[in-house]
Protein backbone atom coordinates (compact mmCIF):
# COMPACT_ATOMS: atom_id res chain seq x y z
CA UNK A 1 -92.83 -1.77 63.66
CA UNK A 2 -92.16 1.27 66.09
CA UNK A 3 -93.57 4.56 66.40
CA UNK A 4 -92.02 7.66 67.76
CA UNK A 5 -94.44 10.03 68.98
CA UNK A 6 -93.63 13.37 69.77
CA UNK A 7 -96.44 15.55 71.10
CA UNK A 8 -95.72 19.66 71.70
CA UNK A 9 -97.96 20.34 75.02
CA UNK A 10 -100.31 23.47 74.55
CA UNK A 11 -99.88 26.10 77.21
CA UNK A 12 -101.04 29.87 77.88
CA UNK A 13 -97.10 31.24 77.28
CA UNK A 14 -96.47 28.87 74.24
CA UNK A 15 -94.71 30.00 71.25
CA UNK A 16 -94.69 27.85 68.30
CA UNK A 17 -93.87 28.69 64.73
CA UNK A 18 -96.02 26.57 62.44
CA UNK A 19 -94.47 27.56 59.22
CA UNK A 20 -90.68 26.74 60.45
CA UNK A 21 -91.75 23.34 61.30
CA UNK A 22 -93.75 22.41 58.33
CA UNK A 23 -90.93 23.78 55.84
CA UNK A 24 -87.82 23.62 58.36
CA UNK A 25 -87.63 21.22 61.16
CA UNK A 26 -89.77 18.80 59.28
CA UNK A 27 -87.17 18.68 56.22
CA UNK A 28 -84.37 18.75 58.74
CA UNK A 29 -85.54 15.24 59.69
CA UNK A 30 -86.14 13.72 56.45
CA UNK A 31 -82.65 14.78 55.57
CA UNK A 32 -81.32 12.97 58.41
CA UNK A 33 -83.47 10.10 58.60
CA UNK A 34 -85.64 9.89 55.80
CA UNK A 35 -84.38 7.40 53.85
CA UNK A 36 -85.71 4.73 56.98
CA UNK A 37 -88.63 6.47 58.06
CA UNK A 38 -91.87 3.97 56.86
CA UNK A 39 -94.31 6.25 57.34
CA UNK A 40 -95.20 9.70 59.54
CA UNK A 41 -98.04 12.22 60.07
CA UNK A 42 -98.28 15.64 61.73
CA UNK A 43 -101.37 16.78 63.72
CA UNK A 44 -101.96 20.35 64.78
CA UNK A 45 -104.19 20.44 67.64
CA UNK A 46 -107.58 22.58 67.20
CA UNK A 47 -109.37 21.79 70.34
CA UNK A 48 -109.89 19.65 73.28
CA UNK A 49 -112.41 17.03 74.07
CA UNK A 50 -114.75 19.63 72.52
CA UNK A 51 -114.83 22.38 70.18
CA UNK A 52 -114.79 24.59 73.33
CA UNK A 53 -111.82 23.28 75.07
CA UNK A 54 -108.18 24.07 73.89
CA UNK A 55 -106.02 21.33 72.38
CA UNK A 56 -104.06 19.94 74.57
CA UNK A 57 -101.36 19.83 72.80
CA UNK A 58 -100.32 22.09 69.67
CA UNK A 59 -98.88 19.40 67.93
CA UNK A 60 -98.50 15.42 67.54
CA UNK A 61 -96.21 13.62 65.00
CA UNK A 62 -95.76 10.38 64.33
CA UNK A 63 -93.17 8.37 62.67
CA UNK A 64 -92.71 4.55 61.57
CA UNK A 65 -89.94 2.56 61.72
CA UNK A 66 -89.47 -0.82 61.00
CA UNK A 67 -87.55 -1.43 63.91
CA UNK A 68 -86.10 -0.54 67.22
CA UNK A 69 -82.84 -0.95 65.79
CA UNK A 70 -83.79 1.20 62.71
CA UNK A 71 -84.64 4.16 64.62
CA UNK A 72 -82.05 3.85 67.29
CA UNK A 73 -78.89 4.22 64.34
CA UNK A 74 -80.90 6.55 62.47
CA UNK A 75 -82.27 9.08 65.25
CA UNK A 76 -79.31 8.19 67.89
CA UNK A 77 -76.85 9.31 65.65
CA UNK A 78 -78.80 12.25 64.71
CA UNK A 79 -80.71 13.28 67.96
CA UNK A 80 -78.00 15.94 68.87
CA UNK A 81 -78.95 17.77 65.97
CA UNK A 82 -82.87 17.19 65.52
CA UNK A 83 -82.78 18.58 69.29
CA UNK A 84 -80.93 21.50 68.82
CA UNK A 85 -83.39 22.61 66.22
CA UNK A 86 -86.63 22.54 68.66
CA UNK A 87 -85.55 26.45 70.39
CA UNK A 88 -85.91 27.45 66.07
CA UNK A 89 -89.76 27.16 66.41
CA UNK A 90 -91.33 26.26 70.43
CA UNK A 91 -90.35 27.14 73.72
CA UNK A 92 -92.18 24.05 74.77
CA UNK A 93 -90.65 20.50 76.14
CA UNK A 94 -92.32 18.34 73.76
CA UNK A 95 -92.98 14.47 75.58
CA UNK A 96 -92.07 11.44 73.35
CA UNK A 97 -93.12 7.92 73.22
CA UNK A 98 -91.83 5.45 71.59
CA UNK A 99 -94.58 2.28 70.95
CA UNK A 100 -94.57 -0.94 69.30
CA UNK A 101 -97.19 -1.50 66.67
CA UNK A 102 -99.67 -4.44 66.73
């Protein structure tokens, strides 16, 4: 299994629009991609290594494919689009990871 993590970095000048992502972006994808995604979650950051601290990042999502191959046709031929969405709700240059599962 792989997992594509995408992670939104918190900053002082961020602007991120919750709602679009949670009713926009996030059905954007499972339009494109859904129907191989295994399994995803979305984490909004509330604070750092303590409740005093800022999150370091305003968001983290996960998804689960079953394969390299699997997300590579389903996201490559899709990326163009999913990317052009990301100026609808952040001005921040989210990092990605992509990781194998043990």
């Amino acid at each position: 299994m792989i997992k594509l993590t995408v992670m939104y970095p918190n900053s002082a000048d961020l602007k991120f629009d919750k709602d679009y992502y949670i009713n926009q972006h996030s059905n954007l994808i499972a339009e494109l991609i859904g129907e191989v995604i295994v399994a995803s979650d979305v984490n909004f950051g509330i604070a750092g290594a303590t409740p005093d601290l800022p999150a370091p990042y305003v968001l983290i999502a996960n998804v689960t494919f079953e394969s390299m191959e699997s997300f590579q046709q389903s996201f490559g031929d899709n990326a163009e689009t999913i990317l052009a969405d990301l100026p609808n709700f952040t001005n921040a240059k989210p990092q990605v990871q992509l990781s194998e599962i043990a």
